[in-house]
N, C-alpha and C. Protein backbone atom coordinates (compact mmCIF):
# COMPACT_ATOMS: atom_id res chain seq x y z
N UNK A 1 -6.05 1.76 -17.67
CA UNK A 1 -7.09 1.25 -18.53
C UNK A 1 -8.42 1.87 -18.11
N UNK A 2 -9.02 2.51 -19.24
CA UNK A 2 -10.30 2.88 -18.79
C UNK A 2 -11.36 1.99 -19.39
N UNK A 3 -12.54 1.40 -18.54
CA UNK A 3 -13.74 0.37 -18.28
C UNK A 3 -14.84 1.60 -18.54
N UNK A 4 -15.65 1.12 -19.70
CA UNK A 4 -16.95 2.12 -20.06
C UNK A 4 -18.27 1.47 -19.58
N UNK A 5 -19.24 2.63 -18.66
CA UNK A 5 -20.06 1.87 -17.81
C UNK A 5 -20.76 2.44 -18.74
N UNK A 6 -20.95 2.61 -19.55
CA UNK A 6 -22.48 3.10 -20.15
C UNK A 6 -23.64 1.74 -19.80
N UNK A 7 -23.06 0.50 -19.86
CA UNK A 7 -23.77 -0.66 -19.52
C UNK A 7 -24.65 -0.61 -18.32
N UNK A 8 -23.76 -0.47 -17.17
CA UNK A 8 -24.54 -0.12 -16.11
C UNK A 8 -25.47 0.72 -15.38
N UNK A 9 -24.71 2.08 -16.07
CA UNK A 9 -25.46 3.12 -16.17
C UNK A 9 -26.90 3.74 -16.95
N UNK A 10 -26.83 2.67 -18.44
CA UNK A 10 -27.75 2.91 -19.16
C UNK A 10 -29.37 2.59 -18.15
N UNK A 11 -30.47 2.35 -19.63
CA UNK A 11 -31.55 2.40 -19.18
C UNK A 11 -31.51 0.54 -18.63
N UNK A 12 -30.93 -0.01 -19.05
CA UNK A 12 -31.35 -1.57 -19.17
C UNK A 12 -30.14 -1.74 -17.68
N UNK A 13 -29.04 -1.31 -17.03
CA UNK A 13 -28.66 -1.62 -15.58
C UNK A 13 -28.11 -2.64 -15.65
N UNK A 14 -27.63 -3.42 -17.01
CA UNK A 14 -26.71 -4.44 -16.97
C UNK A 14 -25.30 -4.48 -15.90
N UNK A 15 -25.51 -5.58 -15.13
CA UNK A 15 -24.32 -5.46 -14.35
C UNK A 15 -23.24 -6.11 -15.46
N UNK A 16 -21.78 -5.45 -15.00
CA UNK A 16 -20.15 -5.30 -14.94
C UNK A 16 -19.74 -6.15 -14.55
N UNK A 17 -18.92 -7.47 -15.05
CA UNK A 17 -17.94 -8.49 -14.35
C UNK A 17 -17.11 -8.39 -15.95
N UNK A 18 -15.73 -8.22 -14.55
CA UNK A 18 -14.71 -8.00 -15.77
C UNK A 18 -13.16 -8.66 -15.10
N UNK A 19 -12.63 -9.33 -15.43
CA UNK A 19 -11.29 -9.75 -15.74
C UNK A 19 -10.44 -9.06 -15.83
N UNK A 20 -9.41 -8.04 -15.54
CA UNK A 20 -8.84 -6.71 -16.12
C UNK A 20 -7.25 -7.51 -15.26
N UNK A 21 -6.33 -7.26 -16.74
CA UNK A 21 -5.03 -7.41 -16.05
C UNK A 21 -4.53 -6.07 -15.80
N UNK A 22 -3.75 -6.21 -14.51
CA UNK A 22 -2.53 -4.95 -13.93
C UNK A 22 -1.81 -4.74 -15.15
N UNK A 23 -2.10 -3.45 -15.38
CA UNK A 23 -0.59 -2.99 -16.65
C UNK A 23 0.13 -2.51 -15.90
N UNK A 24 0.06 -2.33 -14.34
CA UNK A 24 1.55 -1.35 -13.71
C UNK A 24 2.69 -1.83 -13.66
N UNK A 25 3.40 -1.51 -13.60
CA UNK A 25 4.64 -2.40 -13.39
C UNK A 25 5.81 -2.37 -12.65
N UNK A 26 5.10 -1.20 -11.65
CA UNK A 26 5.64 -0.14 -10.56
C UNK A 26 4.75 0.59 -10.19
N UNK A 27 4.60 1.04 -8.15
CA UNK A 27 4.03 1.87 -7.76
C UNK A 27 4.46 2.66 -7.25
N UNK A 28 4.26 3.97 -8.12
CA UNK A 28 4.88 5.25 -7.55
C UNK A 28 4.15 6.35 -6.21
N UNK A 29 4.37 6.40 -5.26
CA UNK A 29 4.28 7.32 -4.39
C UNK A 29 4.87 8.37 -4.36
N UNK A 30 4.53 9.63 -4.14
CA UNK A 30 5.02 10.65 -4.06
C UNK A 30 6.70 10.55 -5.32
N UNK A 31 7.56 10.28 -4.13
CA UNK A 31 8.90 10.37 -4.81
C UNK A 31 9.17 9.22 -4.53
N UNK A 32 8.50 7.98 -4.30
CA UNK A 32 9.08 6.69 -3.96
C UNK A 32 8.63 5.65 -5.24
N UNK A 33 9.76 4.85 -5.90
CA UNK A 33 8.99 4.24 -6.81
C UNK A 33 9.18 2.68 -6.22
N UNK A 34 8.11 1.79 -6.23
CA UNK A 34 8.42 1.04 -5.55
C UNK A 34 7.78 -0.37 -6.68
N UNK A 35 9.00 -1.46 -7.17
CA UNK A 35 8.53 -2.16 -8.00
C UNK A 35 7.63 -3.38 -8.10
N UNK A 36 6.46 -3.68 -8.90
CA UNK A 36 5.58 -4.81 -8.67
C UNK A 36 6.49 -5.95 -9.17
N UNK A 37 6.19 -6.94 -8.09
CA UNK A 37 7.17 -8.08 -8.63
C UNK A 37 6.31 -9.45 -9.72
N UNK A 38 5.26 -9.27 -8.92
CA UNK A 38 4.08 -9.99 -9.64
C UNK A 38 2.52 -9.68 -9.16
N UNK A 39 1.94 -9.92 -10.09
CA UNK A 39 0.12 -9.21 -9.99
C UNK A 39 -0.68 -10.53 -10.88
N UNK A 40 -1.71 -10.60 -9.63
CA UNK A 40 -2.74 -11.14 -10.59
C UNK A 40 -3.90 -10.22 -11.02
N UNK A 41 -4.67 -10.65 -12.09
CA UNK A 41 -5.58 -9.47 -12.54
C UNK A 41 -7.07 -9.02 -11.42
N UNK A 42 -6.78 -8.25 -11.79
CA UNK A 42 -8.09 -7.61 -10.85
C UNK A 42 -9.74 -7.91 -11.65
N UNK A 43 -10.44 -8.49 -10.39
CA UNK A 43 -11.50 -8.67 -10.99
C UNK A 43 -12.85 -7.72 -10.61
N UNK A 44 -13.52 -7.31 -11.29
CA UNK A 44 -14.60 -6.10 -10.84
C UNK A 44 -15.34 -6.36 -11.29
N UNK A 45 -16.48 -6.17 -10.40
CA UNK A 45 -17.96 -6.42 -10.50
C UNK A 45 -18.54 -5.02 -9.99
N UNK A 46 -19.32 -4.60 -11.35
CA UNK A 46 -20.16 -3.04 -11.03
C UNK A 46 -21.51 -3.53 -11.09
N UNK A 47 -21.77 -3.01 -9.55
CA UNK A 47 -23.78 -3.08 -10.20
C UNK A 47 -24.61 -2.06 -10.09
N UNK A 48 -25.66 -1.77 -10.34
CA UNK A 48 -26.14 -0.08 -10.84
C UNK A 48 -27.25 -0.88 -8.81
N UNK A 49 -27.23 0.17 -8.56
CA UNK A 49 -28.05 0.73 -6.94
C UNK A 49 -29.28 1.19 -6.83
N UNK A 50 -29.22 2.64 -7.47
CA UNK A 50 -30.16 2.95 -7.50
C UNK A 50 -29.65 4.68 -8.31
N UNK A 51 -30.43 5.09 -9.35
CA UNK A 51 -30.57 6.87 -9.84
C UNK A 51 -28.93 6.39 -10.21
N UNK A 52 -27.86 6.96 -9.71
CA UNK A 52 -26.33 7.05 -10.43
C UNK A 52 -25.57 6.42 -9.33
N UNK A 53 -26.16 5.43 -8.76
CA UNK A 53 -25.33 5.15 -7.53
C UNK A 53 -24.90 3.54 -8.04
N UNK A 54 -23.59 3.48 -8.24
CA UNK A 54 -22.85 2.44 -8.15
C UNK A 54 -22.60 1.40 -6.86
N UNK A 55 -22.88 0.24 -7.24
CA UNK A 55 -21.57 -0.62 -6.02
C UNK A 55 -20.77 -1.28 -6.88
N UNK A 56 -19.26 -0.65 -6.85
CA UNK A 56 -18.17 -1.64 -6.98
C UNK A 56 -17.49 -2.10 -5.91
N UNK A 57 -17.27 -4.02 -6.47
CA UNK A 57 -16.54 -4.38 -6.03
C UNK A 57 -15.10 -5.10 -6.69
N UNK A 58 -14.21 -5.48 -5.63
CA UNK A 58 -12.92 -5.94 -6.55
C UNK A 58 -12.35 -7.03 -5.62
N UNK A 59 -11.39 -7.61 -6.61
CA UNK A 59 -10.61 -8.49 -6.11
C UNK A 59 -9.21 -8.97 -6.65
N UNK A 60 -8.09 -8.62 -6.02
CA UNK A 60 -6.88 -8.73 -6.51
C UNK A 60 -5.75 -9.07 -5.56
N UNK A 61 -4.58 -9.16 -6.36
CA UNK A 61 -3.01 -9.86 -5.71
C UNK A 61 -2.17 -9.08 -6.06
N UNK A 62 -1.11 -7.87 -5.36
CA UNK A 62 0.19 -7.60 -5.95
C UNK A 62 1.16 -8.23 -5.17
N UNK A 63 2.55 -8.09 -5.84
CA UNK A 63 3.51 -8.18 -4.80
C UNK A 63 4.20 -7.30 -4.68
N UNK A 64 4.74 -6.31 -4.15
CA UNK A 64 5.62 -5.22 -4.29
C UNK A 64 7.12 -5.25 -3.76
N UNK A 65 7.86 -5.09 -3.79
CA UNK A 65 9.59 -3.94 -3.10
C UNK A 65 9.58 -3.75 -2.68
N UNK A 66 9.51 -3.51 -1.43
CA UNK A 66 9.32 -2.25 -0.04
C UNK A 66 10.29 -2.43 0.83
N UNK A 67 11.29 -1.23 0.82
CA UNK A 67 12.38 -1.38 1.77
C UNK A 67 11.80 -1.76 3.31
N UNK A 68 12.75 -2.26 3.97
CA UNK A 68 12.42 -2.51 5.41
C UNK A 68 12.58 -1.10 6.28
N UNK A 69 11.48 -0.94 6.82
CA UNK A 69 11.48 0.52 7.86
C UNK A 69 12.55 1.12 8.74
N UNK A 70 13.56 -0.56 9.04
CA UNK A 70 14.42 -0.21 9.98
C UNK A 70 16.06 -0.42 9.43
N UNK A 71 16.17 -1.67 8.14
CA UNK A 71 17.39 -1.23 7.75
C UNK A 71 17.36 -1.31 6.38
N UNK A 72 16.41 -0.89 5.58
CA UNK A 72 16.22 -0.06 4.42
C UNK A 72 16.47 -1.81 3.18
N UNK A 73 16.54 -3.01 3.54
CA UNK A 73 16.51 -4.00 2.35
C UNK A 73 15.61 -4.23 2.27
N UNK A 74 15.31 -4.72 0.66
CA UNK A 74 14.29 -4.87 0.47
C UNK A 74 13.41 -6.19 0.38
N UNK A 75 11.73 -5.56 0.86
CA UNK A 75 11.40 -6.92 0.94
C UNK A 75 10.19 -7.36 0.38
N UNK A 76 9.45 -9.04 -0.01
CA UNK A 76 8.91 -8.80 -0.92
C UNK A 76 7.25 -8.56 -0.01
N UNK A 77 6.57 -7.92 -0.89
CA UNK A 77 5.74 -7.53 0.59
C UNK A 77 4.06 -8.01 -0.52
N UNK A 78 3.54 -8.68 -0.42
CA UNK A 78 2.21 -8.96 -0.93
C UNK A 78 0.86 -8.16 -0.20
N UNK A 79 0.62 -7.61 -1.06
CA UNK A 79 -0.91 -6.88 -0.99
C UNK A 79 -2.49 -7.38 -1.55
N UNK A 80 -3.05 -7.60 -0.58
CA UNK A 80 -4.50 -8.42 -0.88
C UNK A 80 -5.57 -7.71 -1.08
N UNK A 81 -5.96 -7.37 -2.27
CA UNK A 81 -6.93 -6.19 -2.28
C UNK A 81 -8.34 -6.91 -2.12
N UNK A 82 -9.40 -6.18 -1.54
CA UNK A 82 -10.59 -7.31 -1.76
C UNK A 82 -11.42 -5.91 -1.14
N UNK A 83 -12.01 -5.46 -1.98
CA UNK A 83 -12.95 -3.99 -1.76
C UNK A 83 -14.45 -3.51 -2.30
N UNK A 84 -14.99 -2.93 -1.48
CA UNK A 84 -16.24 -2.92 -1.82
C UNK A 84 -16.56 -1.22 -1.74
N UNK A 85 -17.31 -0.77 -3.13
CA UNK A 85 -17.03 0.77 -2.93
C UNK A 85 -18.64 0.97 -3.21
N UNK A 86 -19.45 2.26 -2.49
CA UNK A 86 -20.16 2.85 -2.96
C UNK A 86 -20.53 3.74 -3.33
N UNK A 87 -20.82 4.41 -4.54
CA UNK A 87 -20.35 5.84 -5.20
C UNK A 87 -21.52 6.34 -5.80
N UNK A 88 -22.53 7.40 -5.24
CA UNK A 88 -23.01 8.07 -6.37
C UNK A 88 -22.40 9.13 -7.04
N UNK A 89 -22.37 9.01 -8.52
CA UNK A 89 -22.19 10.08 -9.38
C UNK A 89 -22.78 11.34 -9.42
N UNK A 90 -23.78 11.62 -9.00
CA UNK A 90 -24.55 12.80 -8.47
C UNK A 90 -23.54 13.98 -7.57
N UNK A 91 -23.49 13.36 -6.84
CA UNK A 91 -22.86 13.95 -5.73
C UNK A 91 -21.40 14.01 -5.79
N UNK A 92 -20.82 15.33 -5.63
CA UNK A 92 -19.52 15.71 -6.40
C UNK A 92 -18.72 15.02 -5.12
N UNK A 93 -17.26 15.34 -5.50
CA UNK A 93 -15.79 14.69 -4.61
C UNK A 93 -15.86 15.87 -3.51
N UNK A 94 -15.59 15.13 -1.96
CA UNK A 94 -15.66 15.86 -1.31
C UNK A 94 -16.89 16.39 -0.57
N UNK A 95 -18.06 15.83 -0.94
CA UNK A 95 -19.40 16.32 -0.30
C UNK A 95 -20.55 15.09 -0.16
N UNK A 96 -19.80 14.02 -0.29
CA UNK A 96 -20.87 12.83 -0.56
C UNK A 96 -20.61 12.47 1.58
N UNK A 97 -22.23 11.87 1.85
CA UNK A 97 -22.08 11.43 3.41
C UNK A 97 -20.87 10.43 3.28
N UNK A 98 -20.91 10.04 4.21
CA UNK A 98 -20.03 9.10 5.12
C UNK A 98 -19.98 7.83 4.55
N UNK A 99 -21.27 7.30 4.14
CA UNK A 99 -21.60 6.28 3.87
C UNK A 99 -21.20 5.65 2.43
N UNK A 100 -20.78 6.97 1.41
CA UNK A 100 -20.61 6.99 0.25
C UNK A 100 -19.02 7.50 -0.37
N UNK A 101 -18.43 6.72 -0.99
CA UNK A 101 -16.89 6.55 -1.33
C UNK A 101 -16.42 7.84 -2.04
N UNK A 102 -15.01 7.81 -1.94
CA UNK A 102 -14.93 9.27 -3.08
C UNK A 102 -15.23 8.59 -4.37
N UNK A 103 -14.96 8.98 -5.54
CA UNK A 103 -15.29 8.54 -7.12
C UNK A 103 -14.14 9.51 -7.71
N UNK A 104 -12.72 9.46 -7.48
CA UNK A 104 -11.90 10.50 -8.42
C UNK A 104 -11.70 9.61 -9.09
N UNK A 105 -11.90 8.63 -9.49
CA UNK A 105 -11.40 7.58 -10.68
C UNK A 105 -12.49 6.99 -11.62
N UNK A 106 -13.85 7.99 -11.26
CA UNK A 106 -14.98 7.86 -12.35
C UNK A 106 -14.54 8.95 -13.22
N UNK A 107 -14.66 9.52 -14.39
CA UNK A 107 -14.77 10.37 -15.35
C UNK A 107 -15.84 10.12 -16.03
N UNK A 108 -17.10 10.99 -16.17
CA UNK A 108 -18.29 10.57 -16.92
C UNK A 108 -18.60 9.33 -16.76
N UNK A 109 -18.79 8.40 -17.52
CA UNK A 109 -18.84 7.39 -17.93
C UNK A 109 -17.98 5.94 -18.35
N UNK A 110 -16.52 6.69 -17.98
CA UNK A 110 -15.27 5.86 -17.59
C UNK A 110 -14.85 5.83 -16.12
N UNK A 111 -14.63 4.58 -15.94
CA UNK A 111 -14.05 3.78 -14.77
C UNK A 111 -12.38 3.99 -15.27
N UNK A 112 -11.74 4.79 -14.49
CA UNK A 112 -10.24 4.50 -14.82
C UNK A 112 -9.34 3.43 -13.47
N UNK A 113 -9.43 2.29 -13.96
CA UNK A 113 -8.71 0.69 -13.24
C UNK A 113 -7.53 1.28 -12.73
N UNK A 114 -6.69 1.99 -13.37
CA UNK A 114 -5.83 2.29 -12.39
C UNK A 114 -5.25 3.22 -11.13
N UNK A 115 -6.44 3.96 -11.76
CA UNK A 115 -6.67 5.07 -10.37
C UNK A 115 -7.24 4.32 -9.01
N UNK A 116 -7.94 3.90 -9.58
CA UNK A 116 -8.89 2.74 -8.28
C UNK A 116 -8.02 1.79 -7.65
N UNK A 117 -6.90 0.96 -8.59
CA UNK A 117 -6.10 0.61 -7.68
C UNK A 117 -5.18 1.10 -6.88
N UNK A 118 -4.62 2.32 -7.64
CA UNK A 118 -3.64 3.48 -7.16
C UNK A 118 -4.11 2.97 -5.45
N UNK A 119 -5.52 3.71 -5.63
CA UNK A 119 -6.37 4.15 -4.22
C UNK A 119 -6.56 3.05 -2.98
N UNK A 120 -6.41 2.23 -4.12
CA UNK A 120 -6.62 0.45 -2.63
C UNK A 120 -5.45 -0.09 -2.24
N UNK A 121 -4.20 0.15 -3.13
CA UNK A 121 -2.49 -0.16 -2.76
C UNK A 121 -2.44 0.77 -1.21
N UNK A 122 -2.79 2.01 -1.73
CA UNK A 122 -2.65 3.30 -0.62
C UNK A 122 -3.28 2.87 1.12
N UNK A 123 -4.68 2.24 0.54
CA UNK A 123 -5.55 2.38 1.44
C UNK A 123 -4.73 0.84 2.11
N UNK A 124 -4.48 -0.27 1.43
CA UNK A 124 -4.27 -1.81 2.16
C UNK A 124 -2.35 -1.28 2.10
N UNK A 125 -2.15 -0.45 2.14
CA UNK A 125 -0.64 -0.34 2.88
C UNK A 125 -0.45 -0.39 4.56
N UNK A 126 0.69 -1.39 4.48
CA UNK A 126 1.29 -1.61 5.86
C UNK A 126 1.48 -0.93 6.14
N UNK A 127 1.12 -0.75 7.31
CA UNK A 127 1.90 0.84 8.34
C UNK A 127 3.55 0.10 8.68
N UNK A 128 3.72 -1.03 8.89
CA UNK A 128 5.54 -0.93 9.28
C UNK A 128 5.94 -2.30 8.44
N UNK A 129 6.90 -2.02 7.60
CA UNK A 129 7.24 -2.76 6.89
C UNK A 129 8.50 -3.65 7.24
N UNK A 130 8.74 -4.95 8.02
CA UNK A 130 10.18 -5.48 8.37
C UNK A 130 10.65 -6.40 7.93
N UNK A 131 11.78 -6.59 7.47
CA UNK A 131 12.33 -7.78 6.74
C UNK A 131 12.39 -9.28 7.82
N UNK A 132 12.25 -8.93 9.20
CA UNK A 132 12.09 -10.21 10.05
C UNK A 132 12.02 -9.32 11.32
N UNK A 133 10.90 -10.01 12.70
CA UNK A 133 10.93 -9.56 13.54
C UNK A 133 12.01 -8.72 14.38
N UNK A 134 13.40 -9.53 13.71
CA UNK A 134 14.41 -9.29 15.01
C UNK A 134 14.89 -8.36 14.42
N UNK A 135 14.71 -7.39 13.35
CA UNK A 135 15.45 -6.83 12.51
C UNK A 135 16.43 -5.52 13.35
N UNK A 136 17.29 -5.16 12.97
CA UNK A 136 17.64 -4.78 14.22
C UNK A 136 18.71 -3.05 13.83
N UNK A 137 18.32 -2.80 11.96
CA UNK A 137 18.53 -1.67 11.69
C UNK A 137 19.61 -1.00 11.49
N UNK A 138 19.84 -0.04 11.02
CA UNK A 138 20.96 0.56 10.89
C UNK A 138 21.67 1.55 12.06
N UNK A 139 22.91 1.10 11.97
CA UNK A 139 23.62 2.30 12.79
C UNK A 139 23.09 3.99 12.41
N UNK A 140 22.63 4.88 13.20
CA UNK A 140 22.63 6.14 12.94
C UNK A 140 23.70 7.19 13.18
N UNK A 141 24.91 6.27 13.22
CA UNK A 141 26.01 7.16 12.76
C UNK A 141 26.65 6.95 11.42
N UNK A 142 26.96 5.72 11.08
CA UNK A 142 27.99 5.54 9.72
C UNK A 142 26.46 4.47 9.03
N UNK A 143 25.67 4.30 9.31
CA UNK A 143 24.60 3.63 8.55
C UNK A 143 24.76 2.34 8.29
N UNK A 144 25.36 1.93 8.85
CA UNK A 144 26.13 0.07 8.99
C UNK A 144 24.62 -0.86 9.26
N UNK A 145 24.47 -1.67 8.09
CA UNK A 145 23.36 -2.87 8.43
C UNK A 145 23.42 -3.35 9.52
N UNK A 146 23.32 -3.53 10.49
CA UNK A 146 23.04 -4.15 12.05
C UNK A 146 23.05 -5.34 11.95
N UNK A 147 22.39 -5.80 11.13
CA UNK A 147 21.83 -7.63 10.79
C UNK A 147 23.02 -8.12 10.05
N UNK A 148 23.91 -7.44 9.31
CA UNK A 148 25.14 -8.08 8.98
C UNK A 148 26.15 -7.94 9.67
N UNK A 149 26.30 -7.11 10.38
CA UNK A 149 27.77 -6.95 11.60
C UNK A 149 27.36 -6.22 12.40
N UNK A 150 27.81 -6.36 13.19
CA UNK A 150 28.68 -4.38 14.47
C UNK A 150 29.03 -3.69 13.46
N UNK A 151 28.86 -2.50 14.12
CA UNK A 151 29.80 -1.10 13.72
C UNK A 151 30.89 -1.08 14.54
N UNK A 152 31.93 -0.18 14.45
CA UNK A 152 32.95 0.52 15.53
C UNK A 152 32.53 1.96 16.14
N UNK A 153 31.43 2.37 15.55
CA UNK A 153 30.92 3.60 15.83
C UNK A 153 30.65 3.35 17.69
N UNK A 154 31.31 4.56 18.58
CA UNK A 154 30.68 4.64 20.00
C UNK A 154 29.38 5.42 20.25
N UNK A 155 28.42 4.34 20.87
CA UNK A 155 27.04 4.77 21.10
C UNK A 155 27.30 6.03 22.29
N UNK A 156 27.02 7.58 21.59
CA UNK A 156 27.13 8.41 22.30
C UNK A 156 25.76 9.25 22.77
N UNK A 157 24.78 8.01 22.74
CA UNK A 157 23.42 8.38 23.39
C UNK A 157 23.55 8.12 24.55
N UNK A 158 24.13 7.49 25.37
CA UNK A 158 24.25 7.20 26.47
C UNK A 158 23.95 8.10 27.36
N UNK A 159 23.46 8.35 28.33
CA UNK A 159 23.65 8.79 29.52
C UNK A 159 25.03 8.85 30.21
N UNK A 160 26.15 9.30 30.24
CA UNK A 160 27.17 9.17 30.92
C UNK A 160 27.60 8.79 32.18
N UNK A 161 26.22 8.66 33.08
CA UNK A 161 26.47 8.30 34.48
C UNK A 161 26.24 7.13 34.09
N UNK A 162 25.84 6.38 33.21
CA UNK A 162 25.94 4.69 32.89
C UNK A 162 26.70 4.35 32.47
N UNK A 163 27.96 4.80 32.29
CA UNK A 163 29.40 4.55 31.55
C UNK A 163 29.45 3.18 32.34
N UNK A 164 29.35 3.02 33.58
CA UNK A 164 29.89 1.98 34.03
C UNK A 164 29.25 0.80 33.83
N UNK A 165 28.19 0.82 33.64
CA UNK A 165 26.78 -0.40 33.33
C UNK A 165 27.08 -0.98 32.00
N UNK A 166 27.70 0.36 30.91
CA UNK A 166 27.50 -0.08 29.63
C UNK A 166 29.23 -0.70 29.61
N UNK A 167 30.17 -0.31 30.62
CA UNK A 167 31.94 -1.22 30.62
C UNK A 167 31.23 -2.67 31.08
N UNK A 168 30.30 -2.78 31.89
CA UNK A 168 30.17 -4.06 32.83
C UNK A 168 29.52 -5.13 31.10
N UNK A 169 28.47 -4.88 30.51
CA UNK A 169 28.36 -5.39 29.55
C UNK A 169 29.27 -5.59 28.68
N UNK A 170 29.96 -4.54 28.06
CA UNK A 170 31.07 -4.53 27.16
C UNK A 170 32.41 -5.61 27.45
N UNK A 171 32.33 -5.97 28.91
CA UNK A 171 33.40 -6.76 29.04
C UNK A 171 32.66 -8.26 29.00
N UNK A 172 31.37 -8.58 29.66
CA UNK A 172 31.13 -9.78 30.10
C UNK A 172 29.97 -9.81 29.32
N UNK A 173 30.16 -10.19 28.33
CA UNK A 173 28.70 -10.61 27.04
C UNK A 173 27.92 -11.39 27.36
N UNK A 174 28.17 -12.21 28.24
CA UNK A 174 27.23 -13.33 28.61
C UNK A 174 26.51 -12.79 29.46
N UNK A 175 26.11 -11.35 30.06
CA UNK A 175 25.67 -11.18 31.21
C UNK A 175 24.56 -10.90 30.76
């Protein structure tokens, strides 16, 4: 959905509060498509700064799909967006200080909503995603869920001079 700032931007600097529902209905990464299970709408507030300099801010809820890191089920993973951007238009992508946001999701005078969220899913992503602390992963030989059984696969990472450490366990489980 594209949001037209001529409002803010014009001569009169009317600030932007807007209501905007998620049309996604899936977030695609690279080659990963990963499905929204539920979204509340994103709310944005643009206010004019100063010359072409924007502050947006936002506020939103997804829930997403996201396999577990260690044995690939999926889980439901909620994302809390709550962001504050500052952008002059002046100053092209790639050369604005430190202090000042990229803007690839301004075009002229359109705000495109879903680029901007694209950019805050990306940015408020979990670095490790687990279906429960103890999770405990897949075999990396035959790929066997861990959390639902044993494998029969023999752990041949071993060190071989521990053959005997790993018989002493193998016989007495309680140890």
């Amino acid at each position: 959905m594209l949001l037209n700032l001529s409002d803010v931007l014009g001569e009169q600097h009317k600030t932007i509060m807007e209501e905007i529902p998620v049309e996604m209905s899936e977030f695609q990464y690279e080659t990963f498509i990963y499905p929204i299970l539920s979204k509340d709408p994103l709310t944005l507030k643009i206010e004019h700064v100063k010359n072409r300099e924007l502050l947006i801010t936002g506020k939103g809820k997804l829930v997403l799909e996201i396999p577990c890191d260690r044995c690939l089920e999926p889980v439901k993973t909620e994302l809390v967006l709550d962001f504050s951007k500052d952008v002059d238009l002046d100053v092209p992508d790639g050369e604005q200080p430190e202090e000042l946001d990229e803007t690839n999701y301004i075009d002229g005078y359109e705000l495109d909503v879903e680029q901007l969220l694209r950019n805050e899913v990306l940015i408020g992503w979990p670095t490790k995603i687990l279906c429960s602390d103890d999770c405990k992963g897949i075999c990396n030989i035959c790929g066997q869920n861990l959390n639902q059984g044993a494998c029969d696969c023999e752990d041949t990472g071993l060190d071989p001079r521990m053959s005997v450490i790993r018989d002493i366990f193998k016989n007495f489980k309680e140890v």
